[in-house]
PDB file of N, CA and C in Angstrom:
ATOM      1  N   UNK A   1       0.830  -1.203   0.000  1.00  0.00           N
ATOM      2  CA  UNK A   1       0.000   0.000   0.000  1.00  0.00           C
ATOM      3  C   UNK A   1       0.862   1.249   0.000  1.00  0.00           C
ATOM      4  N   UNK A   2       1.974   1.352   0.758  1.00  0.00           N
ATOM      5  CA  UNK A   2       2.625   2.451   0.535  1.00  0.00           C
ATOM      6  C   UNK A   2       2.853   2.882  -0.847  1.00  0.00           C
ATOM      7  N   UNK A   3       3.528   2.026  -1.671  1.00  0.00           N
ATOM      8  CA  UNK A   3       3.540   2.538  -2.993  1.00  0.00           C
ATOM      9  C   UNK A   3       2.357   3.056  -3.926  1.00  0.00           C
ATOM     10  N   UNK A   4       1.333   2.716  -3.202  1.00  0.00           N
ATOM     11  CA  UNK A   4       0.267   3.123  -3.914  1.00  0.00           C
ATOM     12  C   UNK A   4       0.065   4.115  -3.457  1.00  0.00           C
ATOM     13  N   UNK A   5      -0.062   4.639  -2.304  1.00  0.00           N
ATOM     14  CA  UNK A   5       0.127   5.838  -1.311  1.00  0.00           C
ATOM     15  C   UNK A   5       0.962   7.045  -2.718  1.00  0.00           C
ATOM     16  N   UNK A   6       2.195   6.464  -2.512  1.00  0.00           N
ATOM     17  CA  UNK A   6       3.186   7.084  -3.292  1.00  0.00           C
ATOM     18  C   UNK A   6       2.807   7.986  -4.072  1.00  0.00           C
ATOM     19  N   UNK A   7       2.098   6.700  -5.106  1.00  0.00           N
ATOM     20  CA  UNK A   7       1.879   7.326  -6.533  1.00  0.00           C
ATOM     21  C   UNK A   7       0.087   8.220  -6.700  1.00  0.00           C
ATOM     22  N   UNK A   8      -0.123   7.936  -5.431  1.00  0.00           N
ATOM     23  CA  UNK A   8      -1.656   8.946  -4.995  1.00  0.00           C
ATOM     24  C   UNK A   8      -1.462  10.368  -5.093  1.00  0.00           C
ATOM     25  N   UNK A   9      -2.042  11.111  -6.223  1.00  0.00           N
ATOM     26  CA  UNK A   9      -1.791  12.339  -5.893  1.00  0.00           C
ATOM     27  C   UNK A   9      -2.475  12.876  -4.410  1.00  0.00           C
ATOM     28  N   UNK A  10      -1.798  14.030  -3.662  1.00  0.00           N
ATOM     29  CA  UNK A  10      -2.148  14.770  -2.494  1.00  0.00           C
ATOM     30  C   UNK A  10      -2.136  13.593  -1.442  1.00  0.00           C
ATOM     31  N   UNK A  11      -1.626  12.565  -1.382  1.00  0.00           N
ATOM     32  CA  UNK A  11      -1.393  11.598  -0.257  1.00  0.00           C
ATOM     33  C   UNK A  11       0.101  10.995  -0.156  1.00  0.00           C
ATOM     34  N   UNK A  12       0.763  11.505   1.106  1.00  0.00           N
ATOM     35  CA  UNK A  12       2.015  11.173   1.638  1.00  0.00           C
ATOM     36  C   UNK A  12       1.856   9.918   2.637  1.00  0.00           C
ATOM     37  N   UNK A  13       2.387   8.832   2.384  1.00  0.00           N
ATOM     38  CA  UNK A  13       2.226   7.604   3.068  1.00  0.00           C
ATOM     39  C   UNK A  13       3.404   7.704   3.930  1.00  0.00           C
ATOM     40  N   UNK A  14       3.464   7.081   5.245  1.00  0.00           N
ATOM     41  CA  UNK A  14       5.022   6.819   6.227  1.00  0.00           C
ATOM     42  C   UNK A  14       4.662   5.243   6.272  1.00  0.00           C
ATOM     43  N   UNK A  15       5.829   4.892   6.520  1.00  0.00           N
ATOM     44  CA  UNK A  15       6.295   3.340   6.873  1.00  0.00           C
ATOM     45  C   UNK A  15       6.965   3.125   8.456  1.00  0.00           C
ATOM     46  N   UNK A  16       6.336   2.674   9.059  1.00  0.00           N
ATOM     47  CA  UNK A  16       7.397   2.138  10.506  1.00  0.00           C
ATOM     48  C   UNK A  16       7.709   0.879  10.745  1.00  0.00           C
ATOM     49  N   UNK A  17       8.848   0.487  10.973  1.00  0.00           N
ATOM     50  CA  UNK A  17       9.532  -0.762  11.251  1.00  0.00           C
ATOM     51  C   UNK A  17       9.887  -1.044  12.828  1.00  0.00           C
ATOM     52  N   UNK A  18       9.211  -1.991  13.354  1.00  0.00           N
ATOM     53  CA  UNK A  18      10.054  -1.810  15.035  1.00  0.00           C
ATOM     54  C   UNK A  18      11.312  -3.198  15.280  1.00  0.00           C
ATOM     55  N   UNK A  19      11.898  -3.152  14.989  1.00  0.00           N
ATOM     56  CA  UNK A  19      13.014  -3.809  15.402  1.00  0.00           C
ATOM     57  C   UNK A  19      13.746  -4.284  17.101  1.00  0.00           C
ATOM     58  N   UNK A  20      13.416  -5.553  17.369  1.00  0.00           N
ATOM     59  CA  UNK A  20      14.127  -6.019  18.601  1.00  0.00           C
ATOM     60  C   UNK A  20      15.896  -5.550  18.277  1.00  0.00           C
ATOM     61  N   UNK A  21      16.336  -4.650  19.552  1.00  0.00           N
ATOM     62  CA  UNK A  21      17.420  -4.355  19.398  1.00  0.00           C
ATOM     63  C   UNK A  21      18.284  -5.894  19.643  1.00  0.00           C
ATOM     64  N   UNK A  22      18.077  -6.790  20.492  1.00  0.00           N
ATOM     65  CA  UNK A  22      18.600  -7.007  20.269  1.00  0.00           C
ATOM     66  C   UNK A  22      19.149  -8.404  19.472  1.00  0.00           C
ATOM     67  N   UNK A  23      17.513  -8.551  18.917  1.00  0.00           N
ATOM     68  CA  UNK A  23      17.956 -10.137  17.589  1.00  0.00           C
ATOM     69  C   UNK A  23      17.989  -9.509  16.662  1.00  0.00           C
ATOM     70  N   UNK A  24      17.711  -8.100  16.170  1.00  0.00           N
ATOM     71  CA  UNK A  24      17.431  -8.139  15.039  1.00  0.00           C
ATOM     72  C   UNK A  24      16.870  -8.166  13.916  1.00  0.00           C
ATOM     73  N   UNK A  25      15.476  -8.802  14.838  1.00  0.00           N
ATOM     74  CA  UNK A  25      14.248  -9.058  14.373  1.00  0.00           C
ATOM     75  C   UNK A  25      13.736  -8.163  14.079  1.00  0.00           C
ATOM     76  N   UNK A  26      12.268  -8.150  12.680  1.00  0.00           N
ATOM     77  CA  UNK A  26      11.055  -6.658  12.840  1.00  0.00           C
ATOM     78  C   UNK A  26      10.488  -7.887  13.522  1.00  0.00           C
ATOM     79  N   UNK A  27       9.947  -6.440  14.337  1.00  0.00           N
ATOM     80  CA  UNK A  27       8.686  -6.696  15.591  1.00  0.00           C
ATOM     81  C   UNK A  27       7.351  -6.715  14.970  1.00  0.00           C
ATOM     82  N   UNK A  28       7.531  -5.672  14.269  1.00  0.00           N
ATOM     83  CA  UNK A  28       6.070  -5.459  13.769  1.00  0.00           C
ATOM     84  C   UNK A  28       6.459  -3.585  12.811  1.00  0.00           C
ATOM     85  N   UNK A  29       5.380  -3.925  12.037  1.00  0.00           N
ATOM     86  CA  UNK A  29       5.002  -2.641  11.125  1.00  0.00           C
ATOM     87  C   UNK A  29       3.835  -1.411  10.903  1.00  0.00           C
ATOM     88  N   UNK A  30       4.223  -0.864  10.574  1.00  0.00           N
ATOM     89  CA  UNK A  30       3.287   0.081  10.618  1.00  0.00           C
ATOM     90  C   UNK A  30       3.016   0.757   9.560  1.00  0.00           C
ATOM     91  N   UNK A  31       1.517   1.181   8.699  1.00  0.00           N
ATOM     92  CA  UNK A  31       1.704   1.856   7.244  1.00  0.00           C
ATOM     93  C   UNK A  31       0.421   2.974   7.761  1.00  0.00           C
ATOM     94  N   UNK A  32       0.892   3.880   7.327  1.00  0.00           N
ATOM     95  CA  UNK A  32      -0.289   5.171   7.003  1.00  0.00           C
ATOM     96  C   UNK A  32      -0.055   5.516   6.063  1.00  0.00           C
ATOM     97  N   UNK A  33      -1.074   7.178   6.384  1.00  0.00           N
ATOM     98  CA  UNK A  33      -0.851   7.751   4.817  1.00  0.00           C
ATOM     99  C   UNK A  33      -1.349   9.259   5.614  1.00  0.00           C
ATOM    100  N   UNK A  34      -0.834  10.324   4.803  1.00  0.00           N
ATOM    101  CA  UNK A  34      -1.846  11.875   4.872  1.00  0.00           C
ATOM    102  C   UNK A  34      -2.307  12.281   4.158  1.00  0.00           C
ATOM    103  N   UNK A  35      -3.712  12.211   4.331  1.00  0.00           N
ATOM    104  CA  UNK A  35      -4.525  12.730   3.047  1.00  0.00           C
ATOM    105  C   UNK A  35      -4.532  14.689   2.495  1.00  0.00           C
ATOM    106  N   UNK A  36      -4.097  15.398   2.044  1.00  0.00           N
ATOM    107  CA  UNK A  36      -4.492  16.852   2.067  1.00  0.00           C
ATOM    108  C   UNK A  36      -5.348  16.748   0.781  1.00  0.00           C
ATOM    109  N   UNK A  37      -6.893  17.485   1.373  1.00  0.00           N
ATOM    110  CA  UNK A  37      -7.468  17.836   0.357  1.00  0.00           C
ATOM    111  C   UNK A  37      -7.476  19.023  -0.352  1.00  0.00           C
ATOM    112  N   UNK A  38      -7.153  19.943   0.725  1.00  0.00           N
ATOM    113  CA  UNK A  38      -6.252  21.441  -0.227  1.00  0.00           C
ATOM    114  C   UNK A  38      -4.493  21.697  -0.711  1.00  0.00           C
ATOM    115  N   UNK A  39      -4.861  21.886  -1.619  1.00  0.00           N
ATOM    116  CA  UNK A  39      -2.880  21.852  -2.307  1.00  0.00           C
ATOM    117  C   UNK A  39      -3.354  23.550  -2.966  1.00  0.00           C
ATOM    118  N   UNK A  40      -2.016  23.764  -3.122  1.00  0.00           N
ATOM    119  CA  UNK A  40      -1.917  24.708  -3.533  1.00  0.00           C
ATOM    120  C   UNK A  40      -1.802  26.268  -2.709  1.00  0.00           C
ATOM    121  N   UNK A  41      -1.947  27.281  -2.542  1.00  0.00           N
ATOM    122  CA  UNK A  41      -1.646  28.446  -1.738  1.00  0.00           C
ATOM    123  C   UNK A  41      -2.633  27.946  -0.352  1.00  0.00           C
ATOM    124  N   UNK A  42      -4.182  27.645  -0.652  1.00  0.00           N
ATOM    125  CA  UNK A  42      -4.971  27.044  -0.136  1.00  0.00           C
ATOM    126  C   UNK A  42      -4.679  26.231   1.167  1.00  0.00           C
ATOM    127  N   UNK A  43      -3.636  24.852   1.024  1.00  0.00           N
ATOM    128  CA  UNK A  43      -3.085  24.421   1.539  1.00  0.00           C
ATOM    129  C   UNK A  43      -2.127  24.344   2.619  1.00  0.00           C
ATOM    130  N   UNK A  44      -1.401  25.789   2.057  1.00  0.00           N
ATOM    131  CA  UNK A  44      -0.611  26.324   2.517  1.00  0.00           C
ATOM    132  C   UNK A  44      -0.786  27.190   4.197  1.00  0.00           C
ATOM    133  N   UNK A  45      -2.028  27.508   4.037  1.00  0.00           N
ATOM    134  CA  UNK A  45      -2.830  28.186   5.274  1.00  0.00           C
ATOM    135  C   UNK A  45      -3.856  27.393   6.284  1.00  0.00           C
ATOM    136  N   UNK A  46      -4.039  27.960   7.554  1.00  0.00           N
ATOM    137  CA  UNK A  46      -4.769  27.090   8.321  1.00  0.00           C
ATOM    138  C   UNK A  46      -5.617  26.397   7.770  1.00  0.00           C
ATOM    139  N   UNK A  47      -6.430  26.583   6.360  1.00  0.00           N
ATOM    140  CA  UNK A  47      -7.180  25.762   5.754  1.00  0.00           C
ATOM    141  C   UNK A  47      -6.697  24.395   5.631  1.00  0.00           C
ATOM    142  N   UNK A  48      -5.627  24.345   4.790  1.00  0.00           N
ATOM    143  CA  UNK A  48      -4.858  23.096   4.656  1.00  0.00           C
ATOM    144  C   UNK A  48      -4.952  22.326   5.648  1.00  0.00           C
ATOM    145  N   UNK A  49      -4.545  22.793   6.856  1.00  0.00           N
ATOM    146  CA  UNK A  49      -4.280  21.967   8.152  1.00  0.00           C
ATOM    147  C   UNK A  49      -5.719  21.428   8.498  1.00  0.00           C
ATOM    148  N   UNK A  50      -6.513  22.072   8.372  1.00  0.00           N
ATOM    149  CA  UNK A  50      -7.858  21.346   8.538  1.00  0.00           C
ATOM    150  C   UNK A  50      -8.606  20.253   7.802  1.00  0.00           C
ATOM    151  N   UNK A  51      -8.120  20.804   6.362  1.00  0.00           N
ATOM    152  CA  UNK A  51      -8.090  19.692   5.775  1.00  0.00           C
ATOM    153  C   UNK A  51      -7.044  18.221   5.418  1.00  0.00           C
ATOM    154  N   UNK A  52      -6.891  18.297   6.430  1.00  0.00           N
ATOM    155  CA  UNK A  52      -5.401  17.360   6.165  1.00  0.00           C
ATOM    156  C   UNK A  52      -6.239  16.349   7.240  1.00  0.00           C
ATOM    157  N   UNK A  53      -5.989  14.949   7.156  1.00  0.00           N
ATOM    158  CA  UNK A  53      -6.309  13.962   8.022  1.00  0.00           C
ATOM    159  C   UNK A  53      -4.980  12.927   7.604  1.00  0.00           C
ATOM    160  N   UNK A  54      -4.966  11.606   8.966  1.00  0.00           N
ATOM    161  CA  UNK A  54      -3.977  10.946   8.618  1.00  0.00           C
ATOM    162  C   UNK A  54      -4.806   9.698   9.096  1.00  0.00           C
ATOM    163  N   UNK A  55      -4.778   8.046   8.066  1.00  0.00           N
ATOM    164  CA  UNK A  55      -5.011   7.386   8.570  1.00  0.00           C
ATOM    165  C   UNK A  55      -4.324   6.302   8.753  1.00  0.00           C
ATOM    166  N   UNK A  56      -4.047   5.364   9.443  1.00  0.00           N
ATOM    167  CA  UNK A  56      -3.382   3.718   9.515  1.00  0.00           C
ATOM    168  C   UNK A  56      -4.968   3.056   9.274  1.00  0.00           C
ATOM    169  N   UNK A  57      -4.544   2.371   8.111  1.00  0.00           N
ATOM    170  CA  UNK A  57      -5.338   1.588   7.917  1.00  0.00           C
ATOM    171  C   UNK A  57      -4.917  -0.302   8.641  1.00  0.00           C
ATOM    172  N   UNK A  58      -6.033  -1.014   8.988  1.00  0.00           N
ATOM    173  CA  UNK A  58      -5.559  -2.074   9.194  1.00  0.00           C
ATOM    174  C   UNK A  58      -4.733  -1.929  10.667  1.00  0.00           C
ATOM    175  N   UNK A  59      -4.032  -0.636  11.763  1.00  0.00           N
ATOM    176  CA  UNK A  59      -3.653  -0.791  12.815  1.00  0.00           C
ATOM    177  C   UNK A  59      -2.424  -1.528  12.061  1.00  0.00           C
ATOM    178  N   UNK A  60      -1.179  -1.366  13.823  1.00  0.00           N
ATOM    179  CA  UNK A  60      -0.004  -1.882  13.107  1.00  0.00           C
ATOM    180  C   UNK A  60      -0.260  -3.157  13.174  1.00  0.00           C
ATOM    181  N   UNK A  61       0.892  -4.106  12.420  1.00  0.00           N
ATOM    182  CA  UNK A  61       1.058  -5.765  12.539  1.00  0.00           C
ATOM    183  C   UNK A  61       1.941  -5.997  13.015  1.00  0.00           C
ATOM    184  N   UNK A  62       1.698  -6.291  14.436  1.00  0.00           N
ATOM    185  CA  UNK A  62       2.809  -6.839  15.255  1.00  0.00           C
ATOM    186  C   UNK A  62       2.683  -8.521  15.452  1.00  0.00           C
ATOM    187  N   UNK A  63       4.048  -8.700  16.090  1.00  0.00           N
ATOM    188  CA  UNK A  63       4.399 -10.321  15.846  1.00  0.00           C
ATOM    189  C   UNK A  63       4.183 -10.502  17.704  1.00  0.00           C
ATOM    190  N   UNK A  64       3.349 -11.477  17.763  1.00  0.00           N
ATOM    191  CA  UNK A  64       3.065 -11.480  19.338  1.00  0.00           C
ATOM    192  C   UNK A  64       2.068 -10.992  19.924  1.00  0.00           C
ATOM    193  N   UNK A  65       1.998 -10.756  21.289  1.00  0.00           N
ATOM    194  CA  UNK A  65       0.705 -10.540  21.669  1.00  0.00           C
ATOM    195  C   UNK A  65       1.608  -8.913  22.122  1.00  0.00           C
ATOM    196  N   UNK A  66       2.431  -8.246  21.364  1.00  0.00           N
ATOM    197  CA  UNK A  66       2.964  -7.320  22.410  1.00  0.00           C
ATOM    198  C   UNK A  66       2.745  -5.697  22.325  1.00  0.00           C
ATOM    199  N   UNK A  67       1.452  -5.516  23.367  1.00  0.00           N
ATOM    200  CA  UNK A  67       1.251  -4.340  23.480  1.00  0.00           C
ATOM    201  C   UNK A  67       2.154  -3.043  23.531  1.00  0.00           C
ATOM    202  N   UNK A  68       3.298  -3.577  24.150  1.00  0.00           N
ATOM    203  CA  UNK A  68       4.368  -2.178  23.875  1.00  0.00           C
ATOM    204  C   UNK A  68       4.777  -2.174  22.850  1.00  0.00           C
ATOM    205  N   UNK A  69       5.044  -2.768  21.934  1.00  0.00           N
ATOM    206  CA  UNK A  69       5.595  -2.628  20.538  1.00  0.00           C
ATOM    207  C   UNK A  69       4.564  -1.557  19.892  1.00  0.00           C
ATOM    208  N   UNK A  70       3.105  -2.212  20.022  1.00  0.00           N
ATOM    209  CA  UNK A  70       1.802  -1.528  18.972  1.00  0.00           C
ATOM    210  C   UNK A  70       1.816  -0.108  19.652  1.00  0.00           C
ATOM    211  N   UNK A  71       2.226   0.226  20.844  1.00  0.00           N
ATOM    212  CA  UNK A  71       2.060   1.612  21.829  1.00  0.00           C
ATOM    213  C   UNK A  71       3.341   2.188  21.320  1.00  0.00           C
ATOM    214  N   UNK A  72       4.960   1.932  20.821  1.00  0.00           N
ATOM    215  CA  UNK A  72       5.567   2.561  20.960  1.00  0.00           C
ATOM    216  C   UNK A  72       5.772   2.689  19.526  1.00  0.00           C
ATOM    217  N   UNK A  73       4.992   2.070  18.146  1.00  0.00           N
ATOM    218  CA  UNK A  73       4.823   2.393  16.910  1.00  0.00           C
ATOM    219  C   UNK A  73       3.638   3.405  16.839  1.00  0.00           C
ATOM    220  N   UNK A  74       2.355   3.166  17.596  1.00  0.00           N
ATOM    221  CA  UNK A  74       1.667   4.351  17.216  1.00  0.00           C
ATOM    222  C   UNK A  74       2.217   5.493  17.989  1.00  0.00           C
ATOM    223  N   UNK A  75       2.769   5.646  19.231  1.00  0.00           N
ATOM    224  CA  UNK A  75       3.390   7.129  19.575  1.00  0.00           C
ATOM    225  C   UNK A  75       4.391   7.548  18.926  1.00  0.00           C
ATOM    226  N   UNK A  76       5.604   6.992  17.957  1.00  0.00           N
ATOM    227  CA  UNK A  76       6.471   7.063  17.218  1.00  0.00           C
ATOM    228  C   UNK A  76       5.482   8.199  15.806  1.00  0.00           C
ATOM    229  N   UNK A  77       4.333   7.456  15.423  1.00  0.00           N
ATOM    230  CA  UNK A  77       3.671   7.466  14.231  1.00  0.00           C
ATOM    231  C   UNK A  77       2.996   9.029  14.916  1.00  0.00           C
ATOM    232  N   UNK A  78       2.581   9.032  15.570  1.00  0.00           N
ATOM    233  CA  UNK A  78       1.696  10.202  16.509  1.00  0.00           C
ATOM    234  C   UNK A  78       2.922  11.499  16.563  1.00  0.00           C
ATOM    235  N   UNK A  79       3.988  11.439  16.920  1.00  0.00           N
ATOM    236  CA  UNK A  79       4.811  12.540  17.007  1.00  0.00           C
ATOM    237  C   UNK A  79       5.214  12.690  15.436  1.00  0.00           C
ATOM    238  N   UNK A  80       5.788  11.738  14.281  1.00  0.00           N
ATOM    239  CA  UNK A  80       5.750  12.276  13.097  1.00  0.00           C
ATOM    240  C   UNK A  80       4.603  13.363  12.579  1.00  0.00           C
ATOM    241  N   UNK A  81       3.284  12.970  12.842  1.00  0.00           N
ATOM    242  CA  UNK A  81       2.172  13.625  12.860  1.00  0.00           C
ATOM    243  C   UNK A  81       1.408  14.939  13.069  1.00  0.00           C
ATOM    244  N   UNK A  82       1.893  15.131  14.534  1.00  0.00           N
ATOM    245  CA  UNK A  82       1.073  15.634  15.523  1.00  0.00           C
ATOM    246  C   UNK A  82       1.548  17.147  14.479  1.00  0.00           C
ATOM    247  N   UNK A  83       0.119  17.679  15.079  1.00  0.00           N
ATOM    248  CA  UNK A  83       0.241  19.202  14.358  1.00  0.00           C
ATOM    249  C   UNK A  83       0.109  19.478  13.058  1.00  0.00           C
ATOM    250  N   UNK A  84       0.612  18.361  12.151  1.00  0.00           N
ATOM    251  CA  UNK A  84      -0.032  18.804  11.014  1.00  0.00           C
ATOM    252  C   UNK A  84      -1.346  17.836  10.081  1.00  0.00           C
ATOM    253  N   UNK A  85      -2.009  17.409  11.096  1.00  0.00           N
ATOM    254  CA  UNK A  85      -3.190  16.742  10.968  1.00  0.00           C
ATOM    255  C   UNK A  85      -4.216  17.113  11.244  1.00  0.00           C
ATOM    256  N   UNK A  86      -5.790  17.051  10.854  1.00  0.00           N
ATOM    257  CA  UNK A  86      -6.761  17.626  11.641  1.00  0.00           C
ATOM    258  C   UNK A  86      -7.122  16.620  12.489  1.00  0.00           C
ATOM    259  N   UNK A  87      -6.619  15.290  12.464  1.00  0.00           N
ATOM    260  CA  UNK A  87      -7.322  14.180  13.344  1.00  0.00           C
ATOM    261  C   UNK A  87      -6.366  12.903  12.654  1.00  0.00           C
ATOM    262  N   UNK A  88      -5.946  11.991  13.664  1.00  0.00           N
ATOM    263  CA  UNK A  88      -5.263  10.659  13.124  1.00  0.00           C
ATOM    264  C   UNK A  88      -6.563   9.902  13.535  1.00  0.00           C
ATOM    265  N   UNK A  89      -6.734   8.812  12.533  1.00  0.00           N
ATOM    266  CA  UNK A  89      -7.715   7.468  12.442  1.00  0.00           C
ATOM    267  C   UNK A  89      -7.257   6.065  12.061  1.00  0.00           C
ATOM    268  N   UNK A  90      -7.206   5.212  12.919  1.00  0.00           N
ATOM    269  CA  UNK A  90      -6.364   3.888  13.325  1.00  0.00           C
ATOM    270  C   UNK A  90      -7.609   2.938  13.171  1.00  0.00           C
ATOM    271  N   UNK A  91      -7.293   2.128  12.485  1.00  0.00           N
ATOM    272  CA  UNK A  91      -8.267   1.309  12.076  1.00  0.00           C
ATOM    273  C   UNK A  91      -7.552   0.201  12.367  1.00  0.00           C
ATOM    274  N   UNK A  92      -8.197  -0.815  13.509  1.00  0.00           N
ATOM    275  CA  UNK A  92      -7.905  -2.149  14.102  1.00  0.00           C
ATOM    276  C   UNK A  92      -6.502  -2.138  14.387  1.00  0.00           C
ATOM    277  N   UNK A  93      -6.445  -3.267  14.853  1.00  0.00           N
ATOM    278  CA  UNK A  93      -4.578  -3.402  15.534  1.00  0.00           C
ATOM    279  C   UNK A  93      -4.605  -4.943  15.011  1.00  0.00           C
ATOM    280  N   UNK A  94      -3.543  -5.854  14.539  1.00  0.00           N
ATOM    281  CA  UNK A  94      -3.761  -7.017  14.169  1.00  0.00           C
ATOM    282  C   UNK A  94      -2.614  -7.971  14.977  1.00  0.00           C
ATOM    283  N   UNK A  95      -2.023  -8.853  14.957  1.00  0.00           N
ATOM    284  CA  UNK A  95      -1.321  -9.894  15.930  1.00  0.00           C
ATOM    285  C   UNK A  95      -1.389 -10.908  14.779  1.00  0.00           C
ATOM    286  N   UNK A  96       0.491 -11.103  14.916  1.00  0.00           N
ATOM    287  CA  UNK A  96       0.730 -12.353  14.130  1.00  0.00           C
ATOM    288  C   UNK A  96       1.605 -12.842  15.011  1.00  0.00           C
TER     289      UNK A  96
END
């Protein structure tokens, strides 16, 4: 989905990876996207910001039952965010 994100006009997708420091392992992932429906000068002004939303679709996919991983990918995902969103929307959390 990110790449599709990509190639979406007016939608910037992020990717998060959580990695056990110390196997090595991904823990689990994370995909959004930011939608802006104003571009242009438009955009540029508090309008923009209102119109701007961010969503995770699907919640992250973590490996395990492990709640701190899914807490320290969405606050990771939340500070990339914060401020230039009118609202983040997280859709389910999943466990593999």
């Amino acid at each position: 989905m990110y790449y599709v994100y990509e190639k979406t006009k007016n939608y910037f997708p992020i990717k998060l990876c959580a990695v056990n420091e110390i196997t090595g392992k991904i823990e689990g992932v994370l995909n959004g996207v930011t939608i802006c429906e104003m571009t242009g000068l438009l955009g540029k002004t508090l309008l923009g910001e209102f119109s701007t939303r961010s969503i995770i679709e699907g919640g992250p996919l973590v490996s395990g039952n492990s709640i701190d991983c899914i807490s320290k990918m969405v606050i990771e995902y939340d500070k990339k965010k914060y401020k230039k969103n009118l609202f983040i929307r997280k859709h389910g959390t999943s466990m593999i």
